[in-house]
C-alpha atoms as a PDB file:
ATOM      1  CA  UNK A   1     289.426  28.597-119.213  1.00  0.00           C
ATOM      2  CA  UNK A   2     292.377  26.014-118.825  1.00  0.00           C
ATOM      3  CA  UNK A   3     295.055  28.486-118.882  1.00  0.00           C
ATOM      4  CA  UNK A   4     293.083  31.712-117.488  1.00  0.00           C
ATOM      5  CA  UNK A   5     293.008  28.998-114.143  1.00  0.00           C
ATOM      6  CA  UNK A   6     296.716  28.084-114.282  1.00  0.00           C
ATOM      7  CA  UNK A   7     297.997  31.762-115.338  1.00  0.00           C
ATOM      8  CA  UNK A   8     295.477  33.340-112.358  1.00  0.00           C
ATOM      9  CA  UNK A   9     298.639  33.605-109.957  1.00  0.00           C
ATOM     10  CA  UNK A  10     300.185  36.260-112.323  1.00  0.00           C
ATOM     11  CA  UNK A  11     297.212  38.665-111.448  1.00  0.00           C
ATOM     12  CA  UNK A  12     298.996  39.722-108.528  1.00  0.00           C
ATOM     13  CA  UNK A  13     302.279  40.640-110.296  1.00  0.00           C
ATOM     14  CA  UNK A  14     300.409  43.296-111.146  1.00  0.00           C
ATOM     15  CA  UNK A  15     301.494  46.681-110.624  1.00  0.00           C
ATOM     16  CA  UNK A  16     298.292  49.299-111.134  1.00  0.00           C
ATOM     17  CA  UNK A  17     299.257  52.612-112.185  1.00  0.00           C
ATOM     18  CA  UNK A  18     296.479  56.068-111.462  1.00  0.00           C
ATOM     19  CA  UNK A  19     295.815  58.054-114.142  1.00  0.00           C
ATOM     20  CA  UNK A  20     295.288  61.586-113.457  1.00  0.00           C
ATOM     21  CA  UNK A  21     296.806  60.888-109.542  1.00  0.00           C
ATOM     22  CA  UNK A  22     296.753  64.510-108.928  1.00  0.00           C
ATOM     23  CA  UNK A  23     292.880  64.300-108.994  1.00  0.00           C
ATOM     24  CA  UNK A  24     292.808  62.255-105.874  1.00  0.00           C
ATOM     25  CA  UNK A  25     291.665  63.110-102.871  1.00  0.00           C
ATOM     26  CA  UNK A  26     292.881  60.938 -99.327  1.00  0.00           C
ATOM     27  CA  UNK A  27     289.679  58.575 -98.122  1.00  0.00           C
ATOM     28  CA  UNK A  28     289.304  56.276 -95.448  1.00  0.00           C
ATOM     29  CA  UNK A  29     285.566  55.606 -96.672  1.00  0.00           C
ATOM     30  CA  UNK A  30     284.682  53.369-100.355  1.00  0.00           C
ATOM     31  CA  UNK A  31     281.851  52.987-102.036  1.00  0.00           C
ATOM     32  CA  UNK A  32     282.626  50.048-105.285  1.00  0.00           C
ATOM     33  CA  UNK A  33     279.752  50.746-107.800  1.00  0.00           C
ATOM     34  CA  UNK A  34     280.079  47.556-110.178  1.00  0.00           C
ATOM     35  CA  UNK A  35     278.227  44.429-111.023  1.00  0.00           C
ATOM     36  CA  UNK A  36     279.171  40.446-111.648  1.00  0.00           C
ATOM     37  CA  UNK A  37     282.548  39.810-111.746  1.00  0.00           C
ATOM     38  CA  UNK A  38     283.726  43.723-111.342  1.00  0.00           C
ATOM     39  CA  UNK A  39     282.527  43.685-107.965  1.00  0.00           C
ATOM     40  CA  UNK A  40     283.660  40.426-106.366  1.00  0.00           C
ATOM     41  CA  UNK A  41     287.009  41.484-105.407  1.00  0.00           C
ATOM     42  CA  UNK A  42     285.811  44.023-102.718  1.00  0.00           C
ATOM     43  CA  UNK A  43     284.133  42.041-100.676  1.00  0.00           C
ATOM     44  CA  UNK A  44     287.249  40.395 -99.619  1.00  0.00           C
ATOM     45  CA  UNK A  45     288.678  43.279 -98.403  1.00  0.00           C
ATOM     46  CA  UNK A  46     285.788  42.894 -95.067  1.00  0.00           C
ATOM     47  CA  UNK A  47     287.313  39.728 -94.523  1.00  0.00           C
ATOM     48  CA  UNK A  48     290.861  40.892 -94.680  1.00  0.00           C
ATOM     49  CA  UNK A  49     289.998  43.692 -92.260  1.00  0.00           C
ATOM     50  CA  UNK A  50     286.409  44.015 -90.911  1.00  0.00           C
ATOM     51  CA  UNK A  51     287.082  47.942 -89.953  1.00  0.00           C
ATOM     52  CA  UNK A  52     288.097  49.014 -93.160  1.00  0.00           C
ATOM     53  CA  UNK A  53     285.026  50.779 -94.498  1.00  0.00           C
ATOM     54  CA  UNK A  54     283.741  50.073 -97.755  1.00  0.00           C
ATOM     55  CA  UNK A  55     280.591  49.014 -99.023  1.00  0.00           C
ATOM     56  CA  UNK A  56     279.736  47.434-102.850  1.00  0.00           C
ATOM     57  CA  UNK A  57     276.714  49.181-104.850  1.00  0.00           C
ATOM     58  CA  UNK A  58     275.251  46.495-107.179  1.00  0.00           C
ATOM     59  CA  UNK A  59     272.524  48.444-108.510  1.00  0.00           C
ATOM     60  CA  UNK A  60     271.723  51.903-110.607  1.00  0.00           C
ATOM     61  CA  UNK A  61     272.774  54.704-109.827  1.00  0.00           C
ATOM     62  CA  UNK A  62     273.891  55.409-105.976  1.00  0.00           C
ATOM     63  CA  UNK A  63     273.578  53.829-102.612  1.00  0.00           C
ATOM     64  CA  UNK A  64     270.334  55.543-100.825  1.00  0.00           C
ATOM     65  CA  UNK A  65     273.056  57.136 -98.628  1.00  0.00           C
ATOM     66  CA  UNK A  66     272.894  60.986 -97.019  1.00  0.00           C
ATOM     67  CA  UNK A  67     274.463  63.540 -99.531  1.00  0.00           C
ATOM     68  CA  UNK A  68     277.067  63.877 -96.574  1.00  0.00           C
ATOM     69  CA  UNK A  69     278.068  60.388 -96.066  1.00  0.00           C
ATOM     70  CA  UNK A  70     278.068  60.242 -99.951  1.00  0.00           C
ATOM     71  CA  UNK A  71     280.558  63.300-100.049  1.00  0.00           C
ATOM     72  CA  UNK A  72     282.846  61.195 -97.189  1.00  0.00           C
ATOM     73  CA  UNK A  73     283.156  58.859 -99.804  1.00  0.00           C
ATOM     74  CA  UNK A  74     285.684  57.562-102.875  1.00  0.00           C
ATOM     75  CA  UNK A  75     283.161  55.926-105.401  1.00  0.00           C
ATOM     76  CA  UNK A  76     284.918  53.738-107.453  1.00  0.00           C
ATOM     77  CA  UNK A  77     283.196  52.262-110.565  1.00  0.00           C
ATOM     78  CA  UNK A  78     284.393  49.371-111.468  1.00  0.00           C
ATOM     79  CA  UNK A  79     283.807  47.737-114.910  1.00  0.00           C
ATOM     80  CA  UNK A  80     285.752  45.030-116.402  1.00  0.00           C
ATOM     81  CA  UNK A  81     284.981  45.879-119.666  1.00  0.00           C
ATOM     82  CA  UNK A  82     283.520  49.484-119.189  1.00  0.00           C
ATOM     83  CA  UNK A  83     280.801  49.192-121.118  1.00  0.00           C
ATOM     84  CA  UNK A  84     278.205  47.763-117.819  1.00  0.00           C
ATOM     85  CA  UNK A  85     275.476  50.098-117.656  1.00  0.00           C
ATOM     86  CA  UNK A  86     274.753  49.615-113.980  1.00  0.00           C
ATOM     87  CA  UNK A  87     278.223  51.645-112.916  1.00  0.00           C
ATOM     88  CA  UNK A  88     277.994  53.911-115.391  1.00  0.00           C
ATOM     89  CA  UNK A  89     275.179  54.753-113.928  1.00  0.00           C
ATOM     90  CA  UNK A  90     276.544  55.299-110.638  1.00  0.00           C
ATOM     91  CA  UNK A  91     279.241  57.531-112.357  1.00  0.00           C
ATOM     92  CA  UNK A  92     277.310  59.524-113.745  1.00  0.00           C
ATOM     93  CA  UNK A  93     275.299  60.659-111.243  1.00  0.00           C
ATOM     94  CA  UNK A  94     278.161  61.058-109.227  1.00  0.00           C
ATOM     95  CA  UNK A  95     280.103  62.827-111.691  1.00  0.00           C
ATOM     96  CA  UNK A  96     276.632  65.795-111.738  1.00  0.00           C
ATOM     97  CA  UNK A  97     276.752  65.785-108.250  1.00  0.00           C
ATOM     98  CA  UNK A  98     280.337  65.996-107.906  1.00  0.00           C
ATOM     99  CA  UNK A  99     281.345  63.213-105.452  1.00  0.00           C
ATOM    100  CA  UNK A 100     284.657  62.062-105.960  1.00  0.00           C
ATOM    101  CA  UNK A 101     285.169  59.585-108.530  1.00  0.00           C
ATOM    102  CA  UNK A 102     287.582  56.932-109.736  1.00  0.00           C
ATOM    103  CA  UNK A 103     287.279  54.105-112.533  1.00  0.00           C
ATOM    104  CA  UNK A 104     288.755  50.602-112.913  1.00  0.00           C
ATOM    105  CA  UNK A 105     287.996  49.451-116.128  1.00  0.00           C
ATOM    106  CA  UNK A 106     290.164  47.714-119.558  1.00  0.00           C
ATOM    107  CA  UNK A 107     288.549  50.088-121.154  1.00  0.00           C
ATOM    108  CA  UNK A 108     285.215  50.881-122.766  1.00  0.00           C
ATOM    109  CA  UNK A 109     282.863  54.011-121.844  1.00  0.00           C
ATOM    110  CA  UNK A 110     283.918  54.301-118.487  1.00  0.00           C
ATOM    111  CA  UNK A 111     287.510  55.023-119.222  1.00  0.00           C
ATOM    112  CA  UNK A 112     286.481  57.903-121.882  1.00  0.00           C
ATOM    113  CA  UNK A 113     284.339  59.409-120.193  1.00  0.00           C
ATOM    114  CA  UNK A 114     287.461  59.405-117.179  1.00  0.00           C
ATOM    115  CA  UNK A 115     289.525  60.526-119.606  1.00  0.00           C
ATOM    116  CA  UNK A 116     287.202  63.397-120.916  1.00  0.00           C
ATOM    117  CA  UNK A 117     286.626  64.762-117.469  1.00  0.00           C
ATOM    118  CA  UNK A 118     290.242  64.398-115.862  1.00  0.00           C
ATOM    119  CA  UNK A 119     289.092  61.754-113.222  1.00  0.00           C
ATOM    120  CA  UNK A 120     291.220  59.123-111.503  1.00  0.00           C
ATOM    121  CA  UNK A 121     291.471  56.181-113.258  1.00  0.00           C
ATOM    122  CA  UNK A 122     293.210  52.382-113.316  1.00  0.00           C
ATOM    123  CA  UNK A 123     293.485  50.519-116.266  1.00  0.00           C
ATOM    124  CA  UNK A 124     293.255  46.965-115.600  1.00  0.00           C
ATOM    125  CA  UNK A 125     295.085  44.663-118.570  1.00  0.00           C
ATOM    126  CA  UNK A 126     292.876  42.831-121.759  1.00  0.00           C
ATOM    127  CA  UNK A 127     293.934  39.801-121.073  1.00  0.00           C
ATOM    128  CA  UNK A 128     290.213  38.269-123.108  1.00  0.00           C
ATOM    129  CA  UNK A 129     289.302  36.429-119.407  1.00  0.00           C
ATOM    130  CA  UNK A 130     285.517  36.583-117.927  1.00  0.00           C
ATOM    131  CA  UNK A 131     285.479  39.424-115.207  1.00  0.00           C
ATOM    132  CA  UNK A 132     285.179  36.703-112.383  1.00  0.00           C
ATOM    133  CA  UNK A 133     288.083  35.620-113.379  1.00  0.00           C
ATOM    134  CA  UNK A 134     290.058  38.190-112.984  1.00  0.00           C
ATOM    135  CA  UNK A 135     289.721  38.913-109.492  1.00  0.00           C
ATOM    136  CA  UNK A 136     293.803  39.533-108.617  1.00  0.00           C
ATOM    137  CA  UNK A 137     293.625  42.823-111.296  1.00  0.00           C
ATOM    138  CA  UNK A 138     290.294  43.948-109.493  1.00  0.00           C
ATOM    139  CA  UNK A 139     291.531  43.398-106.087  1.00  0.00           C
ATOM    140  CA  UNK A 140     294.710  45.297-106.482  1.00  0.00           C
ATOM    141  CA  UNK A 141     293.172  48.143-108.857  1.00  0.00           C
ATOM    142  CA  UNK A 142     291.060  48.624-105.791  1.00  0.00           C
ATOM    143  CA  UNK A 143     293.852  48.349-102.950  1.00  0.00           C
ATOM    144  CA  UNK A 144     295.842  50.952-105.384  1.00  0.00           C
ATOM    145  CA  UNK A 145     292.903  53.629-104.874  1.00  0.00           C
ATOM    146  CA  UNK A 146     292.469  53.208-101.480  1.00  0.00           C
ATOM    147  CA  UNK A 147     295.773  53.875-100.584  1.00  0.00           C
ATOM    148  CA  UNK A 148     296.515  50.406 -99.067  1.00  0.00           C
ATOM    149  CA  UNK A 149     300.239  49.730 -99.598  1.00  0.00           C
ATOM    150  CA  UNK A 150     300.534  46.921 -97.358  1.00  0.00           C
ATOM    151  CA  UNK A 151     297.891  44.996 -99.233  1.00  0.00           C
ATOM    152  CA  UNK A 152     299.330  45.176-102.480  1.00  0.00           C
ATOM    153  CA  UNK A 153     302.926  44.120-101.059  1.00  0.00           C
ATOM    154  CA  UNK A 154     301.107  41.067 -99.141  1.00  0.00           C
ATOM    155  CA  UNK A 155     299.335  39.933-102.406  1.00  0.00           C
ATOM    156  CA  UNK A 156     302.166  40.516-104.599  1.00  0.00           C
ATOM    157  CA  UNK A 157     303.249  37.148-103.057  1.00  0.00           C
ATOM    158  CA  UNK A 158     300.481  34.860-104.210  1.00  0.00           C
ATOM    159  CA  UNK A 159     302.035  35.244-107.986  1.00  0.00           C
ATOM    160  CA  UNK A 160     304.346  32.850-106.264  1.00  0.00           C
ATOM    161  CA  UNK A 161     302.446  31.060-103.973  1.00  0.00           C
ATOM    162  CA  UNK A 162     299.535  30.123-105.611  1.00  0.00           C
ATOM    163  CA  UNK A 163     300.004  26.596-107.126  1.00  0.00           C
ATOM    164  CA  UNK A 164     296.660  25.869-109.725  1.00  0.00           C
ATOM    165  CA  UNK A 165     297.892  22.746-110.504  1.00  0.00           C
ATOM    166  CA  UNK A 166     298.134  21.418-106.888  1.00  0.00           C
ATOM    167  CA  UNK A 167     293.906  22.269-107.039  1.00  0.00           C
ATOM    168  CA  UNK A 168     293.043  20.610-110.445  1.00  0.00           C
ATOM    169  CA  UNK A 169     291.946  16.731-109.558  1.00  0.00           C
ATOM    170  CA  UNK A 170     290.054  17.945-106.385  1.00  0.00           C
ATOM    171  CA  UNK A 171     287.971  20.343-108.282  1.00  0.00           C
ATOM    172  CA  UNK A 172     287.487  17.386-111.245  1.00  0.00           C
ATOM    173  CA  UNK A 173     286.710  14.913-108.568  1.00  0.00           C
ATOM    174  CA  UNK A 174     284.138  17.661-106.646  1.00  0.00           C
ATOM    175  CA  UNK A 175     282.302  18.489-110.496  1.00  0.00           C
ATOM    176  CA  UNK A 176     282.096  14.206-111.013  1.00  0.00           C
ATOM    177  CA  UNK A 177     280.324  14.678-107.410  1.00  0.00           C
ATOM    178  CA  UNK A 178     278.393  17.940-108.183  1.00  0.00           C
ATOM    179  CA  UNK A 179     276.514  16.310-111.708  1.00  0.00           C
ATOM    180  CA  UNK A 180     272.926  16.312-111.637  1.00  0.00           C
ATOM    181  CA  UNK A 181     272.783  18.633-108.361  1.00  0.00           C
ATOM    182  CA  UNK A 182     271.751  21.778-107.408  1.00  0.00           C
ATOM    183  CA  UNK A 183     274.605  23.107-105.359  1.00  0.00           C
ATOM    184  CA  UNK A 184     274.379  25.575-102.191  1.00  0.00           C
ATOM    185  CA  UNK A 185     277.365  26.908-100.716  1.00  0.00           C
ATOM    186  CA  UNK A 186     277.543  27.334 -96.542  1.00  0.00           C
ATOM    187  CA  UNK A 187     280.063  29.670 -95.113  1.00  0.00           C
ATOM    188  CA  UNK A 188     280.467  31.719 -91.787  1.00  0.00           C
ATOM    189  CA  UNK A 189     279.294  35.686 -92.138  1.00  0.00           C
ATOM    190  CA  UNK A 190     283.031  36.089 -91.935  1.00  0.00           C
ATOM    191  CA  UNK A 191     283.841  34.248 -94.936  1.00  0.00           C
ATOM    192  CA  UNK A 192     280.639  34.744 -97.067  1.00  0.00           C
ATOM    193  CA  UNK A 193     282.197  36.497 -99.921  1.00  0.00           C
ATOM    194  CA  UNK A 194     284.104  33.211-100.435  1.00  0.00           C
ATOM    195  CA  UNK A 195     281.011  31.672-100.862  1.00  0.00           C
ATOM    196  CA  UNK A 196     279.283  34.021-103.157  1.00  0.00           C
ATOM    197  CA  UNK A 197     282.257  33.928-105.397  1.00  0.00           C
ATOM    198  CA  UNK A 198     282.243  30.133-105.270  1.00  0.00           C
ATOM    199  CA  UNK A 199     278.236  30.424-106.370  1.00  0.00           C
ATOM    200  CA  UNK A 200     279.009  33.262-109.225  1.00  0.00           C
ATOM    201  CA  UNK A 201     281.893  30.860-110.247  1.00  0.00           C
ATOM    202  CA  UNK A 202     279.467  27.478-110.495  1.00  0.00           C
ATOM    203  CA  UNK A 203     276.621  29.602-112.223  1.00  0.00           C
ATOM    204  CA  UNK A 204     279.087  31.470-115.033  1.00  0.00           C
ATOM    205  CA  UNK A 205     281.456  28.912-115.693  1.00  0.00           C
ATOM    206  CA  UNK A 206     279.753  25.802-114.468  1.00  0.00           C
ATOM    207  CA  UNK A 207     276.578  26.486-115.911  1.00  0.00           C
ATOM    208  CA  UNK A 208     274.554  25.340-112.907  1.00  0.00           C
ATOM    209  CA  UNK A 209     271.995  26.867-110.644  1.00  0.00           C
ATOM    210  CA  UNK A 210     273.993  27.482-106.999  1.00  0.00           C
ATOM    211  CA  UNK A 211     273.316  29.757-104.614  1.00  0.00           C
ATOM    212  CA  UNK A 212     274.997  30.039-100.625  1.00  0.00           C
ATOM    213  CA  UNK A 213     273.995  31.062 -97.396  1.00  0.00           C
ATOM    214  CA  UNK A 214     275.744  32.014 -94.146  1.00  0.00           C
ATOM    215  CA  UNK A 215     275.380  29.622 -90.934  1.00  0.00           C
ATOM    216  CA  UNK A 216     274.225  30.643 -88.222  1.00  0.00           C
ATOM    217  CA  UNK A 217     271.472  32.566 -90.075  1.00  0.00           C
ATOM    218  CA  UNK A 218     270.264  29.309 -92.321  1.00  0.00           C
ATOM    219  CA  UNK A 219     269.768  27.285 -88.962  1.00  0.00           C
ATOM    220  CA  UNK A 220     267.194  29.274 -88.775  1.00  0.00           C
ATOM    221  CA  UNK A 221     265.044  28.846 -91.808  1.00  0.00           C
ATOM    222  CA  UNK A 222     266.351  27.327 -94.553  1.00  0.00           C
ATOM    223  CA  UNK A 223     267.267  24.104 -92.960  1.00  0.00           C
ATOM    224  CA  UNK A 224     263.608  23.508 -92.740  1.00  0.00           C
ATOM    225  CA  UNK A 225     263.398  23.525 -96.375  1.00  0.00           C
ATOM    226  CA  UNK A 226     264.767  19.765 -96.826  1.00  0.00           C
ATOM    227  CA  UNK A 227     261.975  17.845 -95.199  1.00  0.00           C
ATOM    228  CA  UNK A 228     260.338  16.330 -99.005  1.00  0.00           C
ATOM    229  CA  UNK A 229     263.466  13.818 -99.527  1.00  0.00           C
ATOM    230  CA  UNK A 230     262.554  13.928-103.364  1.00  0.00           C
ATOM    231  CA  UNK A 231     263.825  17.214-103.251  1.00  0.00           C
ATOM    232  CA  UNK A 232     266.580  17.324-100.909  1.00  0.00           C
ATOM    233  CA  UNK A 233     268.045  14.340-103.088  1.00  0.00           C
ATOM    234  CA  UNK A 234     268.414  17.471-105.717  1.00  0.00           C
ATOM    235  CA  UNK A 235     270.711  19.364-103.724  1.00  0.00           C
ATOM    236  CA  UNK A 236     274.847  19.153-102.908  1.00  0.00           C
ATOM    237  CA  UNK A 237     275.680  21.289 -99.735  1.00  0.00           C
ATOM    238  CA  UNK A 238     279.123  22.139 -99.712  1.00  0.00           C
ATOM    239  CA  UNK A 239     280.369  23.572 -96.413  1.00  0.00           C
ATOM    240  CA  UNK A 240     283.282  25.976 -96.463  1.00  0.00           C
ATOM    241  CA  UNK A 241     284.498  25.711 -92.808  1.00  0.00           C
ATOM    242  CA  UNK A 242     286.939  27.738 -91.167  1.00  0.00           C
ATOM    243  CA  UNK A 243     288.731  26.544 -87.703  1.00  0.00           C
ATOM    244  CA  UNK A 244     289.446  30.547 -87.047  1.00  0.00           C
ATOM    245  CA  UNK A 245     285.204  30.770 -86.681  1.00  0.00           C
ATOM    246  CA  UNK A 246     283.285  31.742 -83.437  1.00  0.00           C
ATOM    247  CA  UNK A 247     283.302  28.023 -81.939  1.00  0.00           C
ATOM    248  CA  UNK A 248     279.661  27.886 -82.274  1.00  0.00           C
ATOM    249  CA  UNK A 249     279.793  28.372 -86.079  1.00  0.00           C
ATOM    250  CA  UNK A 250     282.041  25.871 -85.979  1.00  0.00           C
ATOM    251  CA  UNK A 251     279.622  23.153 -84.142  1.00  0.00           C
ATOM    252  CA  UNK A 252     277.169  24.551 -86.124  1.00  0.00           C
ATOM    253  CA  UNK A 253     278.838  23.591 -89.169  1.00  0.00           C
ATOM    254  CA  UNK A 254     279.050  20.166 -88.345  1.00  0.00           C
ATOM    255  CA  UNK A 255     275.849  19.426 -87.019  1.00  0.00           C
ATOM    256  CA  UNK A 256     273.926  21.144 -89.941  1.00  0.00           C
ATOM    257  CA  UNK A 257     276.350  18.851 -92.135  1.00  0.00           C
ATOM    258  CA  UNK A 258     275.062  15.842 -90.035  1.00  0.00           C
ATOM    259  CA  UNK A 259     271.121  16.978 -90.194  1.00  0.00           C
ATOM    260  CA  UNK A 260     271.417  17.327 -94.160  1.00  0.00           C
ATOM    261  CA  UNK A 261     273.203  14.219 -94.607  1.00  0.00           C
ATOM    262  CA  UNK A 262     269.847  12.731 -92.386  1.00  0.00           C
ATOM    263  CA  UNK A 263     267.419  14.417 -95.079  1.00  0.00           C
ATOM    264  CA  UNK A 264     269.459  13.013 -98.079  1.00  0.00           C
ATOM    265  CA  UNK A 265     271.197  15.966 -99.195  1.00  0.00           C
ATOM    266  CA  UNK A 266     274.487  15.241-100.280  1.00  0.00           C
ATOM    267  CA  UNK A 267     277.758  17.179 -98.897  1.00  0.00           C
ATOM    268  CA  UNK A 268     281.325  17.810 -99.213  1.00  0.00           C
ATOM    269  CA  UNK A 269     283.040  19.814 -96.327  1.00  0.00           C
ATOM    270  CA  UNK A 270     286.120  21.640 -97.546  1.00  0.00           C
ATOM    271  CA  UNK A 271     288.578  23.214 -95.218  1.00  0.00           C
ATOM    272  CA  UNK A 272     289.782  26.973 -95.868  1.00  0.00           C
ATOM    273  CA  UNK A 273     293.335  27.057 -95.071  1.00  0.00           C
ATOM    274  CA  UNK A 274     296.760  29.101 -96.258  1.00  0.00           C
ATOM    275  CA  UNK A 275     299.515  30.750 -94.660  1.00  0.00           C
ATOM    276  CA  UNK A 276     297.728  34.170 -94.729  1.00  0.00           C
ATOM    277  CA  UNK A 277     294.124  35.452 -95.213  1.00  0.00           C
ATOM    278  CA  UNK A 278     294.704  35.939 -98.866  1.00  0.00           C
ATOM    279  CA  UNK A 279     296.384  32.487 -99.362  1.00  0.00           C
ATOM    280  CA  UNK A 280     292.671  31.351 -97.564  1.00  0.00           C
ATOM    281  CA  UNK A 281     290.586  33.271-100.342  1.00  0.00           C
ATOM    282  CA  UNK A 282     292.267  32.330-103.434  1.00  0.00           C
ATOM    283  CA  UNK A 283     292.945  29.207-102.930  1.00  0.00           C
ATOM    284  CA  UNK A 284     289.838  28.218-102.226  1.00  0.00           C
ATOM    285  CA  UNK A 285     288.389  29.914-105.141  1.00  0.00           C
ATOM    286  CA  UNK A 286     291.162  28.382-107.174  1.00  0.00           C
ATOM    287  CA  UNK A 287     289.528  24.925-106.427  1.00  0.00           C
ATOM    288  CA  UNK A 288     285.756  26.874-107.087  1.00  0.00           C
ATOM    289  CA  UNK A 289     287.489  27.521-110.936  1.00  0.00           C
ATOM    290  CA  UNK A 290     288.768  23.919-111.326  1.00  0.00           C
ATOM    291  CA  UNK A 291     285.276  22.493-110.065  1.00  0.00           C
ATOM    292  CA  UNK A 292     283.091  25.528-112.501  1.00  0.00           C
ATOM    293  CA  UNK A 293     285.512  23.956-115.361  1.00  0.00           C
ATOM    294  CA  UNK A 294     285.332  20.683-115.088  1.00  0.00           C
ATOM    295  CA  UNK A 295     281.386  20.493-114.025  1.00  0.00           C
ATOM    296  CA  UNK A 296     280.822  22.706-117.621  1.00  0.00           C
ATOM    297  CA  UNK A 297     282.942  19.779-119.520  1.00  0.00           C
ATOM    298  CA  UNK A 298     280.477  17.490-117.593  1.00  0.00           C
ATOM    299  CA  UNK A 299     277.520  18.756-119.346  1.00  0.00           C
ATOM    300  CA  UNK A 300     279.651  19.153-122.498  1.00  0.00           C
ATOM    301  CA  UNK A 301     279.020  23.043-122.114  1.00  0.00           C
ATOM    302  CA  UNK A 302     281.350  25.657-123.291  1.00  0.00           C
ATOM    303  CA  UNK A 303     282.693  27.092-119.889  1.00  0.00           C
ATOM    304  CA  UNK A 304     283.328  30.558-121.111  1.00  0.00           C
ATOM    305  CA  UNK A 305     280.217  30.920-122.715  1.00  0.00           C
ATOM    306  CA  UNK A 306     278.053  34.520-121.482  1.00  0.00           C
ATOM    307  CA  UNK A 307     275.680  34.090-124.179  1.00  0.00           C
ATOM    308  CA  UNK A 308     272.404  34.290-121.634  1.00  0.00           C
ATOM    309  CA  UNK A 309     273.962  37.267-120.159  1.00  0.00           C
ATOM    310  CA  UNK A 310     274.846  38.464-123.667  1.00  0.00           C
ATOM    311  CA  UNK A 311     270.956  37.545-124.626  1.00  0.00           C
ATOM    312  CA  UNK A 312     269.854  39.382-121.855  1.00  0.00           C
ATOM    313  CA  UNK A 313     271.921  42.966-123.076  1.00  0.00           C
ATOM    314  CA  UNK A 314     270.789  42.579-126.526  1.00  0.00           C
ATOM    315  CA  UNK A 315     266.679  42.388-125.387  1.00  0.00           C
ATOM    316  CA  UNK A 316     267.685  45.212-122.889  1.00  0.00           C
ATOM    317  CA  UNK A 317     268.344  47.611-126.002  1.00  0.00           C
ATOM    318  CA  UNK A 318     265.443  46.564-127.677  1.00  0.00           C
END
């Protein structure tokens, strides 16, 4: 997990190449079929650019979309290792219907049966990480298909950029803090794909229950939930907060900080900062990896362990 954290920066020297290019069609609409890790990466793209329009499909087979909107569409299933049956799935059905298709995978059943039936394709590199931690190959597999140059030049520069290291005692000190707590995750609508990742990261590699919200949205319920203090003792709020928020978020953020501190919840408030959006994201998420790392070697827990999710498979083919 060490050295998947510090080599992470590489991702984005990345250079994806499309199999079978002649297959592909110009879009301006996405659907990402995937699951886990294989879908994180799209998300960001919304906060990059709100009006870029594509939407992730975490499920079986296809969004409940018209057959028109559907055939306005690239589908792109993406599965790190190829094998995930939820986006194969998807791909299927697409592939009888004859939407237009496009895999990311390293390689697996996906890429044959892209191979088999001359659709585009991206072969992301084995490298033996977890999918959510190899969110620099997804994110640029996906900015390859949809055309969008200028994101894969602007990424390209985090391989420099990105400095693990200068993240590593923060996210040691934040897992020391995070021991023996149920963590939730706060973030603007803007930014809440940082703070799902930062929840997939604490629950796969950290090996604790986490979950996030969005503010202003949680003012409105689930800040109610704290009032039995022998609970709220149980729970870490971390706050992601972002200066470039609607100024209400903003206050918001701080005053829901102040209210949970009141109820004895514990929180940390981190800052998302960087010289560019993407600098923002993956930073941040750098310091999620350190914090998932350390917090497993806390509990003396194997960080890279799936075996409940590999549990889970084996009873599904039962």
């Amino acid at each position: 997990m060490t050295q998947a954290i510090k080599n992470f920066p590489k991702q984005f020297l990345f250079e994806p190449e499309i199999k079978n290019a002649d297959k592909l069609s110009h879009f301006n609409k996405f659907i990402v079929c995937g699951i886990g890790g294989s879908a994180l990466a799209a998300e960001f793209f919304k906060i990059y650019n709100p009006h870029l329009d594509i939407n992730t499909h975490r499920d079986y087979g296809l969004p409940n979309l018209p057959e028109k909107e559907l055939r306005e569409r690239l589908i792109i299933a993406s599965s790190y290792s190829g094998n995930t049956e939820e986006p194969i799935s998807s791909f299927k059905e697409a592939l009888e219907k004859k939407f237009s298709l496009s895999v990311i995978a390293v390689g697996g059943k996906l890429l044959e049966i892209a191979r088999e039936n001359e659709i585009p394709y991206i072969t992301i590199p084995d490298t033996g990480i977890q999918p959510h931690c190899a969110l620099g190959f997804s994110l640029r597999a996906i900015a390859k298909l949809m055309g969008e140059e200028t994101i894969l030049q602007e990424t390209q520069t985090l391989s420099t950029s990105l400095i693990p290291d200068k993240y590593e005692a923060q996210g040691k000190a934040l897992a020391e803090i995070l021991k023996n707590k149920i963590s939730i995750i706060y973030a603007s609508n803007k930014n809440m794909a940082i703070a799902y990742n930062w929840k997939i990261k604490l629950n796969e590699a950290g090996k604790i229950p986490s979950f996030y919200n969005v503010i202003p949205e949680s003012n409105h319920n689930e800040i109610n939930g704290f009032e039995v203090p022998e609970l709220a003792r149980k729970f870490h709020a971390i706050f992601l907060k972002d200066h470039r928020d609607h100024p209400q978020v903003v206050k918001r953020m701080g005053i829901t900080e102040k209210i949970y501190k009141e109820k004895g919840v514990t929180t940390t408030a981190l800052e998302l900062s960087g010289a560019s959006i993407w600098d923002k994201i993956f930073s941040s998420l750098l310091l999620a990896d350190w914090t998932a790392h350390y917090l497993a070697d806390e509990y003396g827990i194997d960080s890279e362990s799936v075996s409940t999710v590999e549990n889970l498979k084996k009873l599904l083919n039962t």
